[in-house]
PDB file of N, CA and C in Angstrom:
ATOM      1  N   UNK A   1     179.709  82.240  92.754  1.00  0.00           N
ATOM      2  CA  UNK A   1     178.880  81.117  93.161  1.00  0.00           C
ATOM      3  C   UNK A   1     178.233  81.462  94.506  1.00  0.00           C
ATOM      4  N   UNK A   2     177.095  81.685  94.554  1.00  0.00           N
ATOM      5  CA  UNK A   2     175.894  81.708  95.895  1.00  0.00           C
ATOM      6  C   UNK A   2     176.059  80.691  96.976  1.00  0.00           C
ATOM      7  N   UNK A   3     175.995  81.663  98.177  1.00  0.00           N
ATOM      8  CA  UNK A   3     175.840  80.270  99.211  1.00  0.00           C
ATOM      9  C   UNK A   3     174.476  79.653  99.105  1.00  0.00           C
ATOM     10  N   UNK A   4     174.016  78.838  99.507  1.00  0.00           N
ATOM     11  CA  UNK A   4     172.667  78.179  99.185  1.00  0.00           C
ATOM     12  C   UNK A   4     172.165  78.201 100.435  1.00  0.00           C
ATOM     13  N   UNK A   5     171.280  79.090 101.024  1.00  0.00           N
ATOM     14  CA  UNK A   5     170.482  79.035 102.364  1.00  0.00           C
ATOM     15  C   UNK A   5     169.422  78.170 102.549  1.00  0.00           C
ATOM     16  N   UNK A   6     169.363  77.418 103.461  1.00  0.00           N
ATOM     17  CA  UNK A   6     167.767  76.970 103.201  1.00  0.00           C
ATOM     18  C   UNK A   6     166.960  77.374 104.709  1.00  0.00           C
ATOM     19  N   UNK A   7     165.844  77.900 104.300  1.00  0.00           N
ATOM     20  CA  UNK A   7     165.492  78.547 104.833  1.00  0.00           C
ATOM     21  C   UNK A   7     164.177  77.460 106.055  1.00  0.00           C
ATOM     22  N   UNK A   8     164.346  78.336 107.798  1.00  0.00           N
ATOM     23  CA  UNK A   8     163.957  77.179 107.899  1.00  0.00           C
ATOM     24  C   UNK A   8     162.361  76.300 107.411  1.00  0.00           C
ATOM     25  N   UNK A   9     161.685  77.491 106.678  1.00  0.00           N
ATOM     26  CA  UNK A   9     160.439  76.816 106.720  1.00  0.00           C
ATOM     27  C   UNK A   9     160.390  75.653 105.405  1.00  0.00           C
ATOM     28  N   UNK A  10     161.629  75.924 104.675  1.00  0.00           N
ATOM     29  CA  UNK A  10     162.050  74.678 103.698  1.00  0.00           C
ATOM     30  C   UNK A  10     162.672  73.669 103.846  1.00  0.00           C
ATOM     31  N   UNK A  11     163.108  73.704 105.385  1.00  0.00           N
ATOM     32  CA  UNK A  11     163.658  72.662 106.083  1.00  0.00           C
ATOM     33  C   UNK A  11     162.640  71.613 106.621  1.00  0.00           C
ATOM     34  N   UNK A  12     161.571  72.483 107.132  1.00  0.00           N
ATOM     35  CA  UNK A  12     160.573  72.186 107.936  1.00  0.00           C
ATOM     36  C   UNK A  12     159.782  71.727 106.205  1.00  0.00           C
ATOM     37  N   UNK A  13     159.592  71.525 105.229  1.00  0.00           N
ATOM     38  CA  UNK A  13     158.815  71.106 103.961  1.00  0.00           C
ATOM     39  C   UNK A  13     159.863  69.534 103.666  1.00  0.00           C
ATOM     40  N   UNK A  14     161.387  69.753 103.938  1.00  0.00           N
ATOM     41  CA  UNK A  14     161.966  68.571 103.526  1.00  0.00           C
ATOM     42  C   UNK A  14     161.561  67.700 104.474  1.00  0.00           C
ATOM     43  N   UNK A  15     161.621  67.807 105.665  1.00  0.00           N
ATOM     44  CA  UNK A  15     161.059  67.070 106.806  1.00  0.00           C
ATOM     45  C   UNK A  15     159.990  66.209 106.842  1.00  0.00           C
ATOM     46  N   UNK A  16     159.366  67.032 106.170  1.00  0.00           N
ATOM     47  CA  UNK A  16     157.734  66.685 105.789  1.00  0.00           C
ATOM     48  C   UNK A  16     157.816  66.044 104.684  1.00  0.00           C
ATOM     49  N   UNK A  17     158.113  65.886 104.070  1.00  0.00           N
ATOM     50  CA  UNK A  17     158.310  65.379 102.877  1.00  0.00           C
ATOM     51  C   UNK A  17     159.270  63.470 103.099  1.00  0.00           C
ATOM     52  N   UNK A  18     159.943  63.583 103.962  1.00  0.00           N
ATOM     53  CA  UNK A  18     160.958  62.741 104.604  1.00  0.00           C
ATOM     54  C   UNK A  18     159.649  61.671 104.766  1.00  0.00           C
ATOM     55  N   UNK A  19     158.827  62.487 106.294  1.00  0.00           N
ATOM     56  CA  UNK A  19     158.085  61.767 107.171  1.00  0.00           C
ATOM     57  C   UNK A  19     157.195  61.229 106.286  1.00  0.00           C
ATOM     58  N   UNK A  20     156.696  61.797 105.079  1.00  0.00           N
ATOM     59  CA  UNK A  20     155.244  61.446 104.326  1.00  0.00           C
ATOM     60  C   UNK A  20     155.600  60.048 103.343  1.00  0.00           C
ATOM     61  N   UNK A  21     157.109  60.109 103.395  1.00  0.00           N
ATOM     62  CA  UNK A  21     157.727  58.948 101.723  1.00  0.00           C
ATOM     63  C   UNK A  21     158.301  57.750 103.036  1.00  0.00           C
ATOM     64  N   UNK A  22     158.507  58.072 104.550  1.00  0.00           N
ATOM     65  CA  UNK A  22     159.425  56.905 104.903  1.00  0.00           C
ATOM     66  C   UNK A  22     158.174  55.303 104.417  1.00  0.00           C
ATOM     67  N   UNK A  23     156.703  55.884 104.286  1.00  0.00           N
ATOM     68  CA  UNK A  23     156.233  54.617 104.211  1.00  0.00           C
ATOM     69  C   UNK A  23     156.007  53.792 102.618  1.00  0.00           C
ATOM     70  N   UNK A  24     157.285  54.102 101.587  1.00  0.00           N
ATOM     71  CA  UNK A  24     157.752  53.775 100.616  1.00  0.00           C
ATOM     72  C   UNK A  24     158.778  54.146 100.444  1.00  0.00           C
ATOM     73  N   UNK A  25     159.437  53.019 100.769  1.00  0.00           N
ATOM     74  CA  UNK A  25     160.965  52.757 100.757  1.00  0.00           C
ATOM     75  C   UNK A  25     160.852  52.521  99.085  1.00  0.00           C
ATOM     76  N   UNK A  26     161.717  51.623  98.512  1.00  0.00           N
ATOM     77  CA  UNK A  26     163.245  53.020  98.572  1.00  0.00           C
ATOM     78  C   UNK A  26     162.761  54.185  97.768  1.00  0.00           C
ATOM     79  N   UNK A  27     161.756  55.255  97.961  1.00  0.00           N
ATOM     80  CA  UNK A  27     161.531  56.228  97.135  1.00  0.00           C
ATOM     81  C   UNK A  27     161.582  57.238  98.333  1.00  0.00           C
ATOM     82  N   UNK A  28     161.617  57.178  99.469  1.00  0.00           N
ATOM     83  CA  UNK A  28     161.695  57.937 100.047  1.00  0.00           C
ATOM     84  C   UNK A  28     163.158  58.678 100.314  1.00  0.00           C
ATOM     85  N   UNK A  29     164.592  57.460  99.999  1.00  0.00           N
ATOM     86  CA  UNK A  29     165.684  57.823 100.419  1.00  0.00           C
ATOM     87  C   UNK A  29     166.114  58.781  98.722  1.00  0.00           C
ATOM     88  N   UNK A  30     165.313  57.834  97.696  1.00  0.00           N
ATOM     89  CA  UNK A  30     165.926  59.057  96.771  1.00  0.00           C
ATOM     90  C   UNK A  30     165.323  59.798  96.326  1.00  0.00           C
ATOM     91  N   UNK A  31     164.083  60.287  97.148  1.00  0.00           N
ATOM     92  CA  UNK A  31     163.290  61.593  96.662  1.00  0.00           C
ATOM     93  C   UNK A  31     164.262  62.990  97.452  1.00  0.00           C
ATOM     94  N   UNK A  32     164.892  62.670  98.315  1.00  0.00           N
ATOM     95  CA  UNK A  32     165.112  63.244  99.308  1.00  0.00           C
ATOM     96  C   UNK A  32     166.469  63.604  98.722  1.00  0.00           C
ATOM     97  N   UNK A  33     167.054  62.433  98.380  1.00  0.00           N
ATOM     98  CA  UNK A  33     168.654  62.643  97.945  1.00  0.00           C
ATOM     99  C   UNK A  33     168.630  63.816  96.536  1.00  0.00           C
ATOM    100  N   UNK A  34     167.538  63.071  95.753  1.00  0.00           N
ATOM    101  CA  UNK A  34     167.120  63.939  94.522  1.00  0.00           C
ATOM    102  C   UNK A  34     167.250  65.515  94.477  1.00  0.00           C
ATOM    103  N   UNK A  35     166.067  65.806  95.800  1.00  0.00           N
ATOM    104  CA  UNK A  35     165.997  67.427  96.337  1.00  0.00           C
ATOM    105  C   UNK A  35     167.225  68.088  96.450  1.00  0.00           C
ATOM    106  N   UNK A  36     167.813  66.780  97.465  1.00  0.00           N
ATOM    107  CA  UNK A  36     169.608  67.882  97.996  1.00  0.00           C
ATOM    108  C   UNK A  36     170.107  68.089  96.946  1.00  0.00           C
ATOM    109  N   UNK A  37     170.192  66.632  95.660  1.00  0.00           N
ATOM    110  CA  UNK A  37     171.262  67.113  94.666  1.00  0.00           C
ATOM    111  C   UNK A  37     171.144  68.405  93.947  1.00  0.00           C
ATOM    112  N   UNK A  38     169.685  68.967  93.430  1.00  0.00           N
ATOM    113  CA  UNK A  38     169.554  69.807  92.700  1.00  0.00           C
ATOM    114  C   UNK A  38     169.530  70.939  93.636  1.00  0.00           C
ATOM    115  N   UNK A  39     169.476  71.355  94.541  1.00  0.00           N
ATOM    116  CA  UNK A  39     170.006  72.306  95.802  1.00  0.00           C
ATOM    117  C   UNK A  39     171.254  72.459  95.948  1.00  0.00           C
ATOM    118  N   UNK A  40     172.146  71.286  95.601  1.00  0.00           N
ATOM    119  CA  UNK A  40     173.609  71.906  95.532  1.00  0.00           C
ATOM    120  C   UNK A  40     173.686  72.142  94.340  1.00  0.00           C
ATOM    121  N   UNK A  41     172.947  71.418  93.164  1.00  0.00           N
ATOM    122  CA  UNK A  41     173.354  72.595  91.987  1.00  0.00           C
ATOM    123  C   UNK A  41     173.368  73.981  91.681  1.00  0.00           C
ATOM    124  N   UNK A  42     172.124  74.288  92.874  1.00  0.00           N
ATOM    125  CA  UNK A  42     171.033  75.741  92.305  1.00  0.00           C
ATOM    126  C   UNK A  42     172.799  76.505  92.719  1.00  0.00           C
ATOM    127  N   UNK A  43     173.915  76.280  93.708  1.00  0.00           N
ATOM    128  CA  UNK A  43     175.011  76.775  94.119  1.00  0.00           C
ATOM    129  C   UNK A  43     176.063  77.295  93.121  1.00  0.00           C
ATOM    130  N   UNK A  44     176.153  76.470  91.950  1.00  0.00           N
ATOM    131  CA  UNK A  44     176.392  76.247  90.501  1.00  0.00           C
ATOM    132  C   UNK A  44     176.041  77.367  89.599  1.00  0.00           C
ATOM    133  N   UNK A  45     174.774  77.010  89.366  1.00  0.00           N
ATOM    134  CA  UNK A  45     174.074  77.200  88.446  1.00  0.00           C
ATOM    135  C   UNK A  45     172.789  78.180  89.088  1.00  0.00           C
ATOM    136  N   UNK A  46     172.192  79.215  90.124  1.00  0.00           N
ATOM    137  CA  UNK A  46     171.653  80.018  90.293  1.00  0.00           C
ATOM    138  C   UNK A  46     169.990  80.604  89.603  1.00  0.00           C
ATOM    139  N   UNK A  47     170.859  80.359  88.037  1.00  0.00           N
ATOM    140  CA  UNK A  47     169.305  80.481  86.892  1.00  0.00           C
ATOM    141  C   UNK A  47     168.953  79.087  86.624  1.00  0.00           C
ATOM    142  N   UNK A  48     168.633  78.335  87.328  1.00  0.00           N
ATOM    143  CA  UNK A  48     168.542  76.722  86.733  1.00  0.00           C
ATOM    144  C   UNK A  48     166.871  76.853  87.031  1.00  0.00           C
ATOM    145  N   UNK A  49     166.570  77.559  87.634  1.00  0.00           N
ATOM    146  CA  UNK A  49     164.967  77.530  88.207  1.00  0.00           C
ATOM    147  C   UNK A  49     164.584  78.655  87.232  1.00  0.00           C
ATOM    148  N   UNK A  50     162.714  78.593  87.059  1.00  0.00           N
ATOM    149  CA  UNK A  50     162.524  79.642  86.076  1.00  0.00           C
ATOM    150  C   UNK A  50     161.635  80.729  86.690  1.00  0.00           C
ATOM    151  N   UNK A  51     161.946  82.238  86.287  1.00  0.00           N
ATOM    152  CA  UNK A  51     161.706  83.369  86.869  1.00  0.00           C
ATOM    153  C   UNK A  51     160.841  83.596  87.183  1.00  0.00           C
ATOM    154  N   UNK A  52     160.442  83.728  88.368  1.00  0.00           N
ATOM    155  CA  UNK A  52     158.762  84.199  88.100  1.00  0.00           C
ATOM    156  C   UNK A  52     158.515  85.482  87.391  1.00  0.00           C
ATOM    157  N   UNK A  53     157.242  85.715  87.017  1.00  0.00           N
ATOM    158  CA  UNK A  53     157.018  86.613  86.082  1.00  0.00           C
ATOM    159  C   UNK A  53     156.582  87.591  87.326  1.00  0.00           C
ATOM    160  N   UNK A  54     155.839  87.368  88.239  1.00  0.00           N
ATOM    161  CA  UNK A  54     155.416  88.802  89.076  1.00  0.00           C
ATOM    162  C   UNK A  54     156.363  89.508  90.225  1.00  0.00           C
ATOM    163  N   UNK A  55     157.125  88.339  90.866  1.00  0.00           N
ATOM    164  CA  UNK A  55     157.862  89.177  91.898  1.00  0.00           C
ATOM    165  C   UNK A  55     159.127  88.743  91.252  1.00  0.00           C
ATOM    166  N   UNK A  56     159.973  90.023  91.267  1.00  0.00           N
ATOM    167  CA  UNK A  56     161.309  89.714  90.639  1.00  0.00           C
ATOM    168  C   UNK A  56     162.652  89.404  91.834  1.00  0.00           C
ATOM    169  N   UNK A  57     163.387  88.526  91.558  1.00  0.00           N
ATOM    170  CA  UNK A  57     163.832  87.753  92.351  1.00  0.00           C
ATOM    171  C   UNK A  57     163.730  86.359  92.979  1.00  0.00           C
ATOM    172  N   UNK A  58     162.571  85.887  92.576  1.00  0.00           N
ATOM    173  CA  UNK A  58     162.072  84.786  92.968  1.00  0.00           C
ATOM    174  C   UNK A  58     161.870  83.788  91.900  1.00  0.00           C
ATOM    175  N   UNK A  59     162.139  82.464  91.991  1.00  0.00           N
ATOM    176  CA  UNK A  59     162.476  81.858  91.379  1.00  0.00           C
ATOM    177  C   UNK A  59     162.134  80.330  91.181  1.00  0.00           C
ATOM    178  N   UNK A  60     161.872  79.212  90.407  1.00  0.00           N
ATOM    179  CA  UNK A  60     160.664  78.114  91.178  1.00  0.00           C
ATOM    180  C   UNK A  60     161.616  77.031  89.963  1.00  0.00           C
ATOM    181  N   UNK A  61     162.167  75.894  90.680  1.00  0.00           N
ATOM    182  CA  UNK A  61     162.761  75.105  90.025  1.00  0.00           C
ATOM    183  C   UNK A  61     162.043  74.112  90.293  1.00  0.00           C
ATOM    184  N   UNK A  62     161.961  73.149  88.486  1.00  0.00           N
ATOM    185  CA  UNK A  62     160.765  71.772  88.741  1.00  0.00           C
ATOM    186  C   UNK A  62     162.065  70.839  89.290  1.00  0.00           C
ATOM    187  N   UNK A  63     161.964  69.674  89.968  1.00  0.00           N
ATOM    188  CA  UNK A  63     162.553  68.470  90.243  1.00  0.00           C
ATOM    189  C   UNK A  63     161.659  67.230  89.448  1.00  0.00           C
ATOM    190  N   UNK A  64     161.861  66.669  88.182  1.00  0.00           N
ATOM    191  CA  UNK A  64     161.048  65.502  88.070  1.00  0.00           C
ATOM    192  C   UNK A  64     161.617  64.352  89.202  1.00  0.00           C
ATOM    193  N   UNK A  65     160.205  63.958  89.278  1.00  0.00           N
ATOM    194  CA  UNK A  65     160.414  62.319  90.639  1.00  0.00           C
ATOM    195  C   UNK A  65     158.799  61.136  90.012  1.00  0.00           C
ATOM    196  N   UNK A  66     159.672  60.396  89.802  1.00  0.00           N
ATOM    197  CA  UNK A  66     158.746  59.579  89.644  1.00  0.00           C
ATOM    198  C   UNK A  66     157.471  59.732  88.186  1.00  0.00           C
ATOM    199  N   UNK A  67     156.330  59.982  88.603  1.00  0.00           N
ATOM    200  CA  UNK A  67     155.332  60.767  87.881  1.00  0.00           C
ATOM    201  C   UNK A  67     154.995  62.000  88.159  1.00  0.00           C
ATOM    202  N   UNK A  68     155.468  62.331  89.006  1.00  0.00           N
ATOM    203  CA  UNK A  68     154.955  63.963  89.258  1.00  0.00           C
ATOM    204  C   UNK A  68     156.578  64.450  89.416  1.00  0.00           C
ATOM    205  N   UNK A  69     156.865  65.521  91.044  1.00  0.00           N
ATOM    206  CA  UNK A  69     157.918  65.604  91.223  1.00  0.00           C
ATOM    207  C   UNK A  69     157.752  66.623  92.212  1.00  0.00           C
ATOM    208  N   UNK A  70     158.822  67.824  92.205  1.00  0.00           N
ATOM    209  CA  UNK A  70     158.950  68.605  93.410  1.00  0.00           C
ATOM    210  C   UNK A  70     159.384  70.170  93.168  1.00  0.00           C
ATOM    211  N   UNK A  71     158.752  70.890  93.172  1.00  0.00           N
ATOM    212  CA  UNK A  71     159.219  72.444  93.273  1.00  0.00           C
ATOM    213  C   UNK A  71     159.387  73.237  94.304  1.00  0.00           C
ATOM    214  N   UNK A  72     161.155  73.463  93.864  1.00  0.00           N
ATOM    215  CA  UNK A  72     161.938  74.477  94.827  1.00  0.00           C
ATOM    216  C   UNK A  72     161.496  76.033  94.634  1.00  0.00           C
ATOM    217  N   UNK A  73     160.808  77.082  95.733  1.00  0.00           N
ATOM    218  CA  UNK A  73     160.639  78.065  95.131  1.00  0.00           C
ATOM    219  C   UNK A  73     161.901  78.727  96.219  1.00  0.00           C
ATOM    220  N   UNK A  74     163.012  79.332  95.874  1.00  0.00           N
ATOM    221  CA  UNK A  74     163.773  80.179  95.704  1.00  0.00           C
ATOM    222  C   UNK A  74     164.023  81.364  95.266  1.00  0.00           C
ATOM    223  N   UNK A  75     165.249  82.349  96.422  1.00  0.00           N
ATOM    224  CA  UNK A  75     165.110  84.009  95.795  1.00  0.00           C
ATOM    225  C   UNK A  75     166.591  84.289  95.823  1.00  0.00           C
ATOM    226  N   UNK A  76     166.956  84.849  94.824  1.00  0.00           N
ATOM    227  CA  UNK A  76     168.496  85.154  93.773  1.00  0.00           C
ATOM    228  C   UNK A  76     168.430  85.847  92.934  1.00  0.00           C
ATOM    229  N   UNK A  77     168.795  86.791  93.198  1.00  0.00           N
ATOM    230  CA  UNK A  77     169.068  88.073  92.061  1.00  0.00           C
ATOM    231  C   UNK A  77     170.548  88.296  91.214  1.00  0.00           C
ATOM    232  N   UNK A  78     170.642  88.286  90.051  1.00  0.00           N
ATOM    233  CA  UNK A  78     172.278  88.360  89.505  1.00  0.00           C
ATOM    234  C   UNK A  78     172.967  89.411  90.692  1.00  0.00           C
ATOM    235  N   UNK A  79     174.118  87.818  90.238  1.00  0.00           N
ATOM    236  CA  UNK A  79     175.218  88.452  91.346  1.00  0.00           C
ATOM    237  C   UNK A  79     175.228  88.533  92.699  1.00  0.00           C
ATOM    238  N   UNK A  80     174.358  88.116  93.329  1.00  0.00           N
ATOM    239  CA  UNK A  80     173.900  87.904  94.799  1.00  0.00           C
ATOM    240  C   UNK A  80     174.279  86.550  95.663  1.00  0.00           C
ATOM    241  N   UNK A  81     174.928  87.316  96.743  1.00  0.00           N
ATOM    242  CA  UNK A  81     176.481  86.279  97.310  1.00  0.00           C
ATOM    243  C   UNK A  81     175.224  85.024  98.163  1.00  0.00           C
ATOM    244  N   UNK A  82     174.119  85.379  98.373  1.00  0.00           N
ATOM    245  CA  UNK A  82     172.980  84.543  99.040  1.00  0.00           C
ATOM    246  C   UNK A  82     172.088  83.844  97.664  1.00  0.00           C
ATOM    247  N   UNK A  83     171.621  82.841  97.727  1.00  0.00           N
ATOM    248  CA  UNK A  83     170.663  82.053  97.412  1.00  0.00           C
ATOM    249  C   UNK A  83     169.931  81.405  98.557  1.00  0.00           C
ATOM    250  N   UNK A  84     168.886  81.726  98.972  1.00  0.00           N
ATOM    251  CA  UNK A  84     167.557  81.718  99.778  1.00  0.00           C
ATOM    252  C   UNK A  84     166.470  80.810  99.135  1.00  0.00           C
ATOM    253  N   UNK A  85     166.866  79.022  99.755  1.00  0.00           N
ATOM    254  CA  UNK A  85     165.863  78.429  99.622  1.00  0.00           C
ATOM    255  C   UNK A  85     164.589  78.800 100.481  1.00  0.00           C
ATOM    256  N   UNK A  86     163.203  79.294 100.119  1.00  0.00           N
ATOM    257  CA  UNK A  86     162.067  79.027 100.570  1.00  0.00           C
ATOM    258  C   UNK A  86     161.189  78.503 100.747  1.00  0.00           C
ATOM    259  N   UNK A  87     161.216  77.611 100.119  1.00  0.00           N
ATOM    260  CA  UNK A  87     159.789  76.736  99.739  1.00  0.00           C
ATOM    261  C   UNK A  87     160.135  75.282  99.306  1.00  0.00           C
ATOM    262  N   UNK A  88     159.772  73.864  99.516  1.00  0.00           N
ATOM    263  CA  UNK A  88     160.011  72.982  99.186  1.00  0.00           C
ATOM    264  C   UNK A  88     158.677  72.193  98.531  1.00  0.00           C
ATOM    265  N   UNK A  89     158.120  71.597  98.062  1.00  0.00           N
ATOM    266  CA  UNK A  89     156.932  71.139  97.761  1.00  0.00           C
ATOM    267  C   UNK A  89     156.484  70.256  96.502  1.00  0.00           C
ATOM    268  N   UNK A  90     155.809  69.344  97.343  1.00  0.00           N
ATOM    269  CA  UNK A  90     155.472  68.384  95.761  1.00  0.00           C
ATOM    270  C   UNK A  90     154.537  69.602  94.898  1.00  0.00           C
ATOM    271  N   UNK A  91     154.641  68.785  93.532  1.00  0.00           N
ATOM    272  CA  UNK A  91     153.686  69.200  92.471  1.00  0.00           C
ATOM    273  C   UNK A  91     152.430  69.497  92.783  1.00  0.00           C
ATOM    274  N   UNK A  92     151.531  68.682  93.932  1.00  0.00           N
ATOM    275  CA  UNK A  92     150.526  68.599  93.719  1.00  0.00           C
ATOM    276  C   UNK A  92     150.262  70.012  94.982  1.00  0.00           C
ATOM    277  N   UNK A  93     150.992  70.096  94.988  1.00  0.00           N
ATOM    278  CA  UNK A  93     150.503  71.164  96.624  1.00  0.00           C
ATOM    279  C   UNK A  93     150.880  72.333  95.851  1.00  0.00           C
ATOM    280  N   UNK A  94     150.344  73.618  96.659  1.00  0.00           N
ATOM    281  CA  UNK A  94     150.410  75.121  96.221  1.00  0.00           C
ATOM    282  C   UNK A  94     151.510  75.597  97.439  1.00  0.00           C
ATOM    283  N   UNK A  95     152.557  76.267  96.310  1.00  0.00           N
ATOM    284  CA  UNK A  95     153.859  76.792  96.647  1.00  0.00           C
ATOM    285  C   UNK A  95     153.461  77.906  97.690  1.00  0.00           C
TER     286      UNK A  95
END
């Protein structure tokens, strides 16, 4: 089981993401809760996100939320004691 890093510029995307939903309550507390839960899964479960096809290692899990939702792009290679969150981001934005 992978430690789950998050990396800070995906810290700095949850943040943002925090600040952009506090002005819709209550979707802001469980868009947020949503993200963490499936972040402690990726700890679990590692292949839960799907591969990218060009750089190997990297990895882009959907979150449904609402009508749209949120993609984690992440890097994990079998067997690799790190999982490296990178990227946090709604649907509508480019990873």
């Amino acid at each position: 089981m992978p430690l789950v890093k998050v990396m800070p510029s995906a810290f700095r995307n949850l943040e943002t993401i925090k600040l952009f939903l506090v002005n819709y309550p209550p979707a802001d507390k469980k868009a947020v809760n949503e993200i963490r839960k499936q972040l402690r899964m990726l700890a679990t479960f590692p292949e839960l996100g799907k591969a990218d096809e060009e750089i190997t290692g990297l990895r882009v899990l959907s979150i449904p939320f609402g009508k749209s939702g949120y993609r984690v792009l992440y890097k994990w290679s079998d067997g690799a004691d790190i999982l490296e969150v990178l990227n946090i981001k709604h649907d509508r934005q480019s990873l």
